[in-house]
Protein backbone atom coordinates (compact mmCIF):
# COMPACT_ATOMS: atom_id res chain seq x y z
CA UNK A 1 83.57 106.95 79.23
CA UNK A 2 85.45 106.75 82.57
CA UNK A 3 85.77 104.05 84.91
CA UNK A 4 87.89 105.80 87.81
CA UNK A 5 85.08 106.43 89.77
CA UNK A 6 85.89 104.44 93.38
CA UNK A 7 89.00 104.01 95.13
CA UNK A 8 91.91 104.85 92.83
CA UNK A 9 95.72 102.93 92.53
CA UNK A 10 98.98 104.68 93.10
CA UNK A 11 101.54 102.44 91.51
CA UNK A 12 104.39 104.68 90.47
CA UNK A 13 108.32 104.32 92.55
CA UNK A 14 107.70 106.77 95.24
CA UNK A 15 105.82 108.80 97.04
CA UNK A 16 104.66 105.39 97.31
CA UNK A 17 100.91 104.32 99.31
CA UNK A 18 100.78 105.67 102.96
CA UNK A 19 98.74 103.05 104.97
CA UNK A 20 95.57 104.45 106.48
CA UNK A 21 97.32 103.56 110.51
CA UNK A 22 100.51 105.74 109.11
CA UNK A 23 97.67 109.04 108.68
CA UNK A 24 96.23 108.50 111.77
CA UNK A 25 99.27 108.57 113.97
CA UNK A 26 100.62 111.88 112.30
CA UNK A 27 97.08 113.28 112.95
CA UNK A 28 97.48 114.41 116.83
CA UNK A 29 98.39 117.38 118.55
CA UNK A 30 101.83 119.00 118.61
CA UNK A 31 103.92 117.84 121.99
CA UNK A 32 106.46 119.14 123.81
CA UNK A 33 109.80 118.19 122.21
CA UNK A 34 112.09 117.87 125.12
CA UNK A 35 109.90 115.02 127.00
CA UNK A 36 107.83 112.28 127.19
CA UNK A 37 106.09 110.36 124.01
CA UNK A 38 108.60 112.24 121.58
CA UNK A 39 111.76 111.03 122.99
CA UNK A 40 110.65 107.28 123.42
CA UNK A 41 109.22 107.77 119.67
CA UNK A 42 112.94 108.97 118.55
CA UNK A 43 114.59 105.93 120.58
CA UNK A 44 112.40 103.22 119.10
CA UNK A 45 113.01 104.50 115.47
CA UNK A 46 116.27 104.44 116.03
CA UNK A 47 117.09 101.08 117.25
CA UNK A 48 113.93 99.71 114.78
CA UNK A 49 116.52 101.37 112.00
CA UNK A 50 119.29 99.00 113.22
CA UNK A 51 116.86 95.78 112.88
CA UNK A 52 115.90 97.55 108.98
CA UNK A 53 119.38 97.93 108.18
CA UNK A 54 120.22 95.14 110.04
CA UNK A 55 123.33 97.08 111.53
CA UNK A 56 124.61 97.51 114.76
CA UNK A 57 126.23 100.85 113.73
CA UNK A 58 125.04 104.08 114.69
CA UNK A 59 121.68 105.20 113.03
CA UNK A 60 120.84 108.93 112.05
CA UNK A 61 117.32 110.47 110.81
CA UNK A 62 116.87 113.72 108.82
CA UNK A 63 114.55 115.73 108.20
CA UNK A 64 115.20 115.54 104.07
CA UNK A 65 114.40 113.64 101.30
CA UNK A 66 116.73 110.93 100.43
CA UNK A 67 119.38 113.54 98.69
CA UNK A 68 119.66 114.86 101.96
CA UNK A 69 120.87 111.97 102.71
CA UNK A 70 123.42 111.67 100.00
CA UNK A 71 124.81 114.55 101.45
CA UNK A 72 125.34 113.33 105.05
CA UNK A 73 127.03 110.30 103.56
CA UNK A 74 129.87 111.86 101.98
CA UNK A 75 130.09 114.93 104.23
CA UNK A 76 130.76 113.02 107.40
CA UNK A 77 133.40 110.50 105.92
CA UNK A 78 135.15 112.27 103.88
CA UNK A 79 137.58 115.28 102.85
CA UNK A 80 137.59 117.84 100.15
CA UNK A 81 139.40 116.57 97.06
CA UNK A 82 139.23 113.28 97.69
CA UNK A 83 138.64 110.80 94.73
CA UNK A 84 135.04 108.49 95.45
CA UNK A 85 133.78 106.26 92.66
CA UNK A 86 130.59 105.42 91.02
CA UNK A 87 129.07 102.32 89.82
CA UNK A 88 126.37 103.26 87.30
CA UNK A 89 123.67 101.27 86.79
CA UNK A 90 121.07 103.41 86.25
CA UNK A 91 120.52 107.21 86.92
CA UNK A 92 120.70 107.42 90.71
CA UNK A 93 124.02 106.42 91.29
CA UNK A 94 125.50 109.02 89.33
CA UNK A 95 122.84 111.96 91.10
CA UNK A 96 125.16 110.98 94.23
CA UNK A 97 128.31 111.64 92.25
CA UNK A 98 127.01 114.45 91.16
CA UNK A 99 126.36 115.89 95.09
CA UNK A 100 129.48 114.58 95.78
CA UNK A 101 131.21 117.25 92.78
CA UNK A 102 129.17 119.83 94.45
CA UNK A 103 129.98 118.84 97.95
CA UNK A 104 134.31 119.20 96.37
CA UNK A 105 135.08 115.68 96.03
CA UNK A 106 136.90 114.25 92.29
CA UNK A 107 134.08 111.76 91.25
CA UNK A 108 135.13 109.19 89.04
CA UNK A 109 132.60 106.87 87.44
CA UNK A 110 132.80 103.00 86.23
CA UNK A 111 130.48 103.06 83.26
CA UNK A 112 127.53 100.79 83.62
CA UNK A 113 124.81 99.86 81.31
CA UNK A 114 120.87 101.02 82.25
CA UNK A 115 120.20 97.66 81.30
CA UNK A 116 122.07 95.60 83.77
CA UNK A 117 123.63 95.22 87.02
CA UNK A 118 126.81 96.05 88.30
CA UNK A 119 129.85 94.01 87.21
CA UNK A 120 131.79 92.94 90.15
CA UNK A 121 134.72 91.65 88.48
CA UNK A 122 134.81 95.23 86.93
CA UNK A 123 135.13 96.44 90.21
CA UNK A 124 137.69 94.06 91.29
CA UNK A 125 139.75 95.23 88.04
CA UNK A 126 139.37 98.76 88.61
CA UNK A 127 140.13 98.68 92.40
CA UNK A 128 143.02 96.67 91.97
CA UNK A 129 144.55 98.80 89.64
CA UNK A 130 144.51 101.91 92.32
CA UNK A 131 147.73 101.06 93.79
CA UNK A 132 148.25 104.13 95.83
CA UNK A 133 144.26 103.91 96.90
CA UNK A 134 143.09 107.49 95.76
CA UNK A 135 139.80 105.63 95.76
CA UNK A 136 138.53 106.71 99.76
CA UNK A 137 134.60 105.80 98.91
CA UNK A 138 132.59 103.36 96.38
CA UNK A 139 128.90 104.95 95.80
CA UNK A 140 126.63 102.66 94.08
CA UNK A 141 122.55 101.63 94.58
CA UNK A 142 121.02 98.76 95.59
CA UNK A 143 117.58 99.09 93.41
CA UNK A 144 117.79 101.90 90.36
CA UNK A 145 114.01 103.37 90.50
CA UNK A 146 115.53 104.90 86.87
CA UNK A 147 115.84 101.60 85.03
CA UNK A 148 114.89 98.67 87.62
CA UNK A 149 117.98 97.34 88.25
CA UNK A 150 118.92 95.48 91.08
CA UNK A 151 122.50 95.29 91.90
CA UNK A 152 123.94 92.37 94.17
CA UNK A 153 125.16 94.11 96.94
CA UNK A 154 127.13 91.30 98.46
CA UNK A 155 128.78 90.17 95.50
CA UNK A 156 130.14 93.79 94.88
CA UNK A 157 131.43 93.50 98.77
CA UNK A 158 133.78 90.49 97.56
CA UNK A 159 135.39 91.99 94.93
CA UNK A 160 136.40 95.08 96.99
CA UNK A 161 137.87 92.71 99.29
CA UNK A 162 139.28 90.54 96.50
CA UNK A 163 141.10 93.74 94.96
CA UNK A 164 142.52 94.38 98.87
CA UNK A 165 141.26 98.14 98.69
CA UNK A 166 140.68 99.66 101.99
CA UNK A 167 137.63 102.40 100.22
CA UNK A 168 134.54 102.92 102.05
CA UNK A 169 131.85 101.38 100.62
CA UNK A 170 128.32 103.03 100.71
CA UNK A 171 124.82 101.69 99.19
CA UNK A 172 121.67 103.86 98.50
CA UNK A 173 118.63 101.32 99.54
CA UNK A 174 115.98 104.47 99.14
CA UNK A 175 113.93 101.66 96.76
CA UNK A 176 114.97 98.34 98.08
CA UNK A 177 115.05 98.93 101.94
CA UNK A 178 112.27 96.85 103.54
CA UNK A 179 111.23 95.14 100.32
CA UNK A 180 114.48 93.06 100.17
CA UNK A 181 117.09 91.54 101.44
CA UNK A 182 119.77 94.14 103.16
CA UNK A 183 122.85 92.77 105.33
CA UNK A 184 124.67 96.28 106.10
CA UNK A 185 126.92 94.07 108.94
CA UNK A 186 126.94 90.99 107.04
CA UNK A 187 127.55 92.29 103.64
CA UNK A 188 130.44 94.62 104.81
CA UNK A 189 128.90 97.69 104.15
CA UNK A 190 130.48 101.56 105.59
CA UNK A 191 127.51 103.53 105.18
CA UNK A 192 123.58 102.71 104.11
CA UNK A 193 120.86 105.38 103.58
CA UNK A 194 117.33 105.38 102.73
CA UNK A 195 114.60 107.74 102.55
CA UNK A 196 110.70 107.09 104.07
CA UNK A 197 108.87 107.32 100.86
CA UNK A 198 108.92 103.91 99.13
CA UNK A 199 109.24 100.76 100.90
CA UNK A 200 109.10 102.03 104.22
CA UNK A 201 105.03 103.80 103.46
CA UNK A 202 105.63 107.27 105.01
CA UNK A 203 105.54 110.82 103.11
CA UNK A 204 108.27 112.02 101.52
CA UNK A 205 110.05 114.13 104.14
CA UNK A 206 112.55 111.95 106.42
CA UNK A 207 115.43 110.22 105.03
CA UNK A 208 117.97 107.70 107.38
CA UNK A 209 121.38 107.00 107.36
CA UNK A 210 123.24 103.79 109.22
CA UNK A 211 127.41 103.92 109.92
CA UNK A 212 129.26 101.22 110.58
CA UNK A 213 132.83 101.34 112.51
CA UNK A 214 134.83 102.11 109.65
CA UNK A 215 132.65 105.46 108.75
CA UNK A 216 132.64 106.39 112.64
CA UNK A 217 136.47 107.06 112.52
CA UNK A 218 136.67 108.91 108.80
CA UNK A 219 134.37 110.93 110.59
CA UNK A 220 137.03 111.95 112.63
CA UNK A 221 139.07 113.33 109.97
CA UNK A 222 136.46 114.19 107.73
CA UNK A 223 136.24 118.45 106.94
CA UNK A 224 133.16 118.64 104.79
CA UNK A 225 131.21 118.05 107.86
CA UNK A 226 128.07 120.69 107.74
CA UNK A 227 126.38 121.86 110.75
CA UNK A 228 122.88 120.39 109.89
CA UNK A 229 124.31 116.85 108.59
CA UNK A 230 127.35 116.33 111.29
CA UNK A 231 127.18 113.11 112.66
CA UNK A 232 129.20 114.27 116.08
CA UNK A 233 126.42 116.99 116.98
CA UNK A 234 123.73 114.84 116.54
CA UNK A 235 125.33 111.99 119.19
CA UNK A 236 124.94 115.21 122.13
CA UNK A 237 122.76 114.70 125.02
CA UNK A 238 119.85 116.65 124.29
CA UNK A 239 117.67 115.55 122.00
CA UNK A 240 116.99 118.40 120.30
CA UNK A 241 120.24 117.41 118.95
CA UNK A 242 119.26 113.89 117.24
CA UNK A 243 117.41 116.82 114.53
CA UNK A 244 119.85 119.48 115.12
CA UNK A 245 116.84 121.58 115.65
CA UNK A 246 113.05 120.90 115.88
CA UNK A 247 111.99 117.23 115.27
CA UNK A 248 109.64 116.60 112.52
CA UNK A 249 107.23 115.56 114.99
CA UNK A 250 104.58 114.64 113.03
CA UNK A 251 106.57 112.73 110.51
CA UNK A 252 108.05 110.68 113.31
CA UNK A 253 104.47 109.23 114.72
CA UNK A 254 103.65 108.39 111.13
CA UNK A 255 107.32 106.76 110.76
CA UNK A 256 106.83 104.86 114.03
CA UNK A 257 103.35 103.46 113.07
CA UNK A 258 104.91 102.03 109.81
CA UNK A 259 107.70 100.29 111.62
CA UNK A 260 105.14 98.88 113.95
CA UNK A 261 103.19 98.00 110.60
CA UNK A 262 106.45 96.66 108.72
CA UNK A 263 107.74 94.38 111.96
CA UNK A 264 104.18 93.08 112.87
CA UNK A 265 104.44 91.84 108.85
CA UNK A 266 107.85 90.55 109.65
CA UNK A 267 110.62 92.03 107.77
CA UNK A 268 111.78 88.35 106.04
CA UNK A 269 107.69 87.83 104.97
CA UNK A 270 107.43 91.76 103.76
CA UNK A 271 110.71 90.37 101.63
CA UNK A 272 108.95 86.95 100.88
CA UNK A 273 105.70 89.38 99.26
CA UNK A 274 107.84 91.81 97.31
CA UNK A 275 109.66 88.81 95.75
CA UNK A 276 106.01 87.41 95.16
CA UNK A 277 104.80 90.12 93.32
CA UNK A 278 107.82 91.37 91.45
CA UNK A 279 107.67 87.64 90.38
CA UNK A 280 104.40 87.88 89.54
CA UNK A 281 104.52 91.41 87.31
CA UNK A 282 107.59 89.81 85.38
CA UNK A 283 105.43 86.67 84.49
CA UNK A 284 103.04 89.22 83.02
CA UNK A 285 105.74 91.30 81.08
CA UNK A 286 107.56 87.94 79.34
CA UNK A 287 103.97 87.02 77.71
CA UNK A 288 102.98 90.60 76.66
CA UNK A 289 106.96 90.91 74.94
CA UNK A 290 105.32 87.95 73.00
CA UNK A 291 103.99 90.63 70.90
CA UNK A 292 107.07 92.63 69.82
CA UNK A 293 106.34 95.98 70.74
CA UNK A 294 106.72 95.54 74.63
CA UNK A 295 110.20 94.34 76.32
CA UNK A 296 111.72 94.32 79.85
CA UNK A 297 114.13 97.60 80.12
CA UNK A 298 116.31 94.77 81.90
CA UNK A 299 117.94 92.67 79.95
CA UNK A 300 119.37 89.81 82.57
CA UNK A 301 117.06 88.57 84.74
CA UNK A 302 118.90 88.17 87.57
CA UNK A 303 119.09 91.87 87.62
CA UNK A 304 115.37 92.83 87.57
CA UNK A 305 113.89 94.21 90.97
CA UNK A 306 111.48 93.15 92.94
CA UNK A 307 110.35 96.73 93.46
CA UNK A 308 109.53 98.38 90.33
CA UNK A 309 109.97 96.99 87.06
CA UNK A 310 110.44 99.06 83.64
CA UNK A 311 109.53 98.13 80.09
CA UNK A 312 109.71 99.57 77.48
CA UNK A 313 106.83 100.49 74.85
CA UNK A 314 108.19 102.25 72.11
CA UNK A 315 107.86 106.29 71.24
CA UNK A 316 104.76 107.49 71.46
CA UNK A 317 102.43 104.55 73.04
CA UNK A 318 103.88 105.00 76.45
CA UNK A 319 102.04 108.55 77.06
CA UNK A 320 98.75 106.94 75.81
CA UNK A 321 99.08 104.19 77.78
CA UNK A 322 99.64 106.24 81.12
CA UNK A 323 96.81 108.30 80.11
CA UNK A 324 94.10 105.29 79.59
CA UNK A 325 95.18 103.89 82.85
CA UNK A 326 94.94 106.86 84.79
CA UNK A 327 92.22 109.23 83.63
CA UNK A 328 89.75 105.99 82.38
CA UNK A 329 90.38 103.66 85.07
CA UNK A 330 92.13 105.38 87.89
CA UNK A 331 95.62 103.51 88.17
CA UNK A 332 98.76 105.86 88.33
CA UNK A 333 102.21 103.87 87.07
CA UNK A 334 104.89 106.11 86.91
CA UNK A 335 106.61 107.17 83.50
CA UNK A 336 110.04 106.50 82.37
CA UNK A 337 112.85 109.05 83.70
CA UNK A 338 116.82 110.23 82.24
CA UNK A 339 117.92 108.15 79.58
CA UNK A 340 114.74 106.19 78.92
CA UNK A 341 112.06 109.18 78.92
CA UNK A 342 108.92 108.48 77.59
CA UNK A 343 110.16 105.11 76.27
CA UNK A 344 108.38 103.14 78.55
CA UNK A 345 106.48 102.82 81.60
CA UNK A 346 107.74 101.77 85.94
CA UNK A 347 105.11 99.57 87.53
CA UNK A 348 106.24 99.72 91.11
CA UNK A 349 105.63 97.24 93.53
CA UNK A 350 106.80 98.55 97.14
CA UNK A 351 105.78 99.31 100.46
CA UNK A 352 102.16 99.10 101.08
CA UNK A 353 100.74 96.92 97.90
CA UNK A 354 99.11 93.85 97.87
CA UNK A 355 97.94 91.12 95.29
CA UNK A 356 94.37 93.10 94.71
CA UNK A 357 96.32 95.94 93.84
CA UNK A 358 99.15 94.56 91.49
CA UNK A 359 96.85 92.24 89.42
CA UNK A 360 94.22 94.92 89.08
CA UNK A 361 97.39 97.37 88.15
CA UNK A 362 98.22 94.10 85.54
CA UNK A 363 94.84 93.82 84.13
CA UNK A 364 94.46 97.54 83.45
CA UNK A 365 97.79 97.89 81.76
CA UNK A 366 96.84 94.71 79.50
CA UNK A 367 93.10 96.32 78.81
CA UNK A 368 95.49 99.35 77.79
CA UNK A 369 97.43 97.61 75.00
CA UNK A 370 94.10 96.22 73.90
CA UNK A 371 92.15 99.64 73.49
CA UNK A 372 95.56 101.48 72.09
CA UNK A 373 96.47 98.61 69.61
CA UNK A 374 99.43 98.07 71.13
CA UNK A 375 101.19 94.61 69.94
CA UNK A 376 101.52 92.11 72.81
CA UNK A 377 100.93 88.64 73.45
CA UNK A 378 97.31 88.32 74.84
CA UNK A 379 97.23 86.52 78.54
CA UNK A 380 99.66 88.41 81.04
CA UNK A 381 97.99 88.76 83.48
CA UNK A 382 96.65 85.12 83.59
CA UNK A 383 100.01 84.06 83.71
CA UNK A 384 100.55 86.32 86.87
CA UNK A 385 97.98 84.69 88.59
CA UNK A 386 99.10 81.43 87.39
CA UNK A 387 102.56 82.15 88.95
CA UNK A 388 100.68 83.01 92.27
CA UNK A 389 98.31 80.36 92.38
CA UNK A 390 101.08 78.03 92.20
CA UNK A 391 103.59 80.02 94.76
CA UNK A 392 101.33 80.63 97.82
């Protein structure tokens, strides 16, 4: 017996929902690419970037997903050979170490834990103990879509400034941009990127980077610069140039719309409702680990996102879970990636969701434990409402 008949959830990290205004915009007619609507399109995206990033640096789109991205980071700041360095906290930090090897540069990473944030006294330790500052870049993310972590961005600022070390420092917000808090001028940060699948509700396809002052003049010296990434090219007078090539037209209109949709929420209130229904999903997931077999992935709270959230289920029960949800009542959460494979379950809650959508998400996963026999402590998803009755 199925019940996925009738309009079905996507609740997995990315390719998160498109909003219905996103498909309409990118369905019109090609247009020329050296006038009119284009070029106003490409000039409101970028200075809507700035207000996202909340920057006043120089914004840059690409036609890439969000590894593209990684790579015009580190190609237009630094040089070959020189030493960046890590800060695990998950698996995503270390996939832009591992671009960085490729790309020639001597990666070096501060071991984290999967399980919590970033230590920033840790950070302070190691940075003051590079005298001679071989360290020219820190790489770390802001929201692990591997384990859920969230890392305080800020805090990690003042201990690179407490240590005195002079390093870039660079922050992945591909899962946190839009649904939280980001200061790039504020919190001191060199370089921010972010990709248009998760919290900002387009396709997969365009990924952004913001540089501050300090990256603008390692660019000057930096010799890894490619043609297609190169931050100099893509400041030239023709516009062609913003895309070094042909824009993604298409992609842009839809990227516009969801701007338009993102500042008409307000950027602070599309914060306020992430925070809301992260909130809410963690309520849910502290009564089910009443039962024993269910558990954050984790550990502090403080370091728990408030765009996806990973527990874990134990061997075996996470595939049947994923299967009940999706193929008897038609809600999609995303499976457990690197180190945690099939050990759990992500239940994201970014970009274009709403309450309807994370309670019912809630409600099916706790019908799931109940059909599979899976231990947990009955009432989850009363508690969730509970938490939102009481918030709004």
């Amino acid at each position: 017996m199925t019940l996925r008949n009738g309009k079905e959830f996507l609740m997995i990290p990315g390719p998160t929902n498109v909003p219905d205004e996103v498909l309409r915009a990118m369905h019109r007619p090609a247009v020329d690419i050296y006038e009119g609507p284009l070029l106003e399109t490409t000039d409101y995206c970028l200075a809507k970037l700035k207000e996202t990033f909340r920057t006043q640096g120089k914004t840059y789109i690409y036609a890439s997903n969000g590894h593209g991205a990684w790579d015009a980071a580190l190609c237009n700041t630094l040089r070959r050979g020189d030493k960046v360095l890590v800060l695990e906290s998950g698996r995503f930090a270390l996939g832009w170490g591992e671009a960085g090897q490729i790309n020639g540069l001597n990666v070096e990473v501060l071991p984290g834990s999967w399980e919590k944030s970033v230590d920033p006294k840790r950070l302070e330790e190691r940075l003051a103990q590079d005298k001679s500052h071989e360290i020219r870049a820190i790489l770390v993310v802001q929201v692990d879509t591997a384990s859920g972590v969230w890392n305080d961005i800020a805090a990690l600022r003042q201990a690179i400034d407490a240590a005195g070390h002079p390093a870039l420092f660079m922050v992945d917000t591909i899962a946190s941009l839009g649904c939280m808090p980001f200061e790039m001028d504020a919190w001191g940060v060199d370089v921010a990127l972010t990709g248009s699948q998760k919290g900002l509700m387009c396709p997969p396809g365009l990924s952004f980077v913001a540089a501050g002052p300090k990256a603008d003049e390692a660019h000057k010296s930096a010799d890894l610069r490619t043609n297609y990434t190169d931050w100099t090219f893509r400041q030239g007078a023709e516009h062609y140039q913003k895309y070094c090539g042909t824009p993604p037209e298409h992609l842009l209109f839809g990227f516009r719309k969801a701007l338009e949709l993102l500042f008409e929420e307000g950027l602070e209130n599309s914060w306020h409702r992430h925070a809301l229904l992260g909130e809410a999903t963690r309520r849910a997931i502290q009564v089910w680990s009443e039962g024993g077999a269910v558990s954050f992935n984790v550990s502090e709270p403080p370091a728990r996102s408030n765009s996806v959230t990973v527990l874990k289920i134990g061997e075996g029960n996470a595939a049947a879970l994923r299967e009940f949800t999706k193929e008897v009542c038609g809600v999609t959460v995303g499976g457990t990636i690197g180190d945690l494979s099939g050990k759990g379950i992500r239940i994201a809650h970014m970009g274009h969701v709403n309450a309807v959508m994370l309670l019912g998400t809630l409600s099916v996963v706790e019908l799931g434990f109940q059909r599979l026999g899976i231990p947990h402590g009955k009432g989850g998803t009363q508690a969730a409402m509970d938490y939102l009755a009481q918030s709004l």
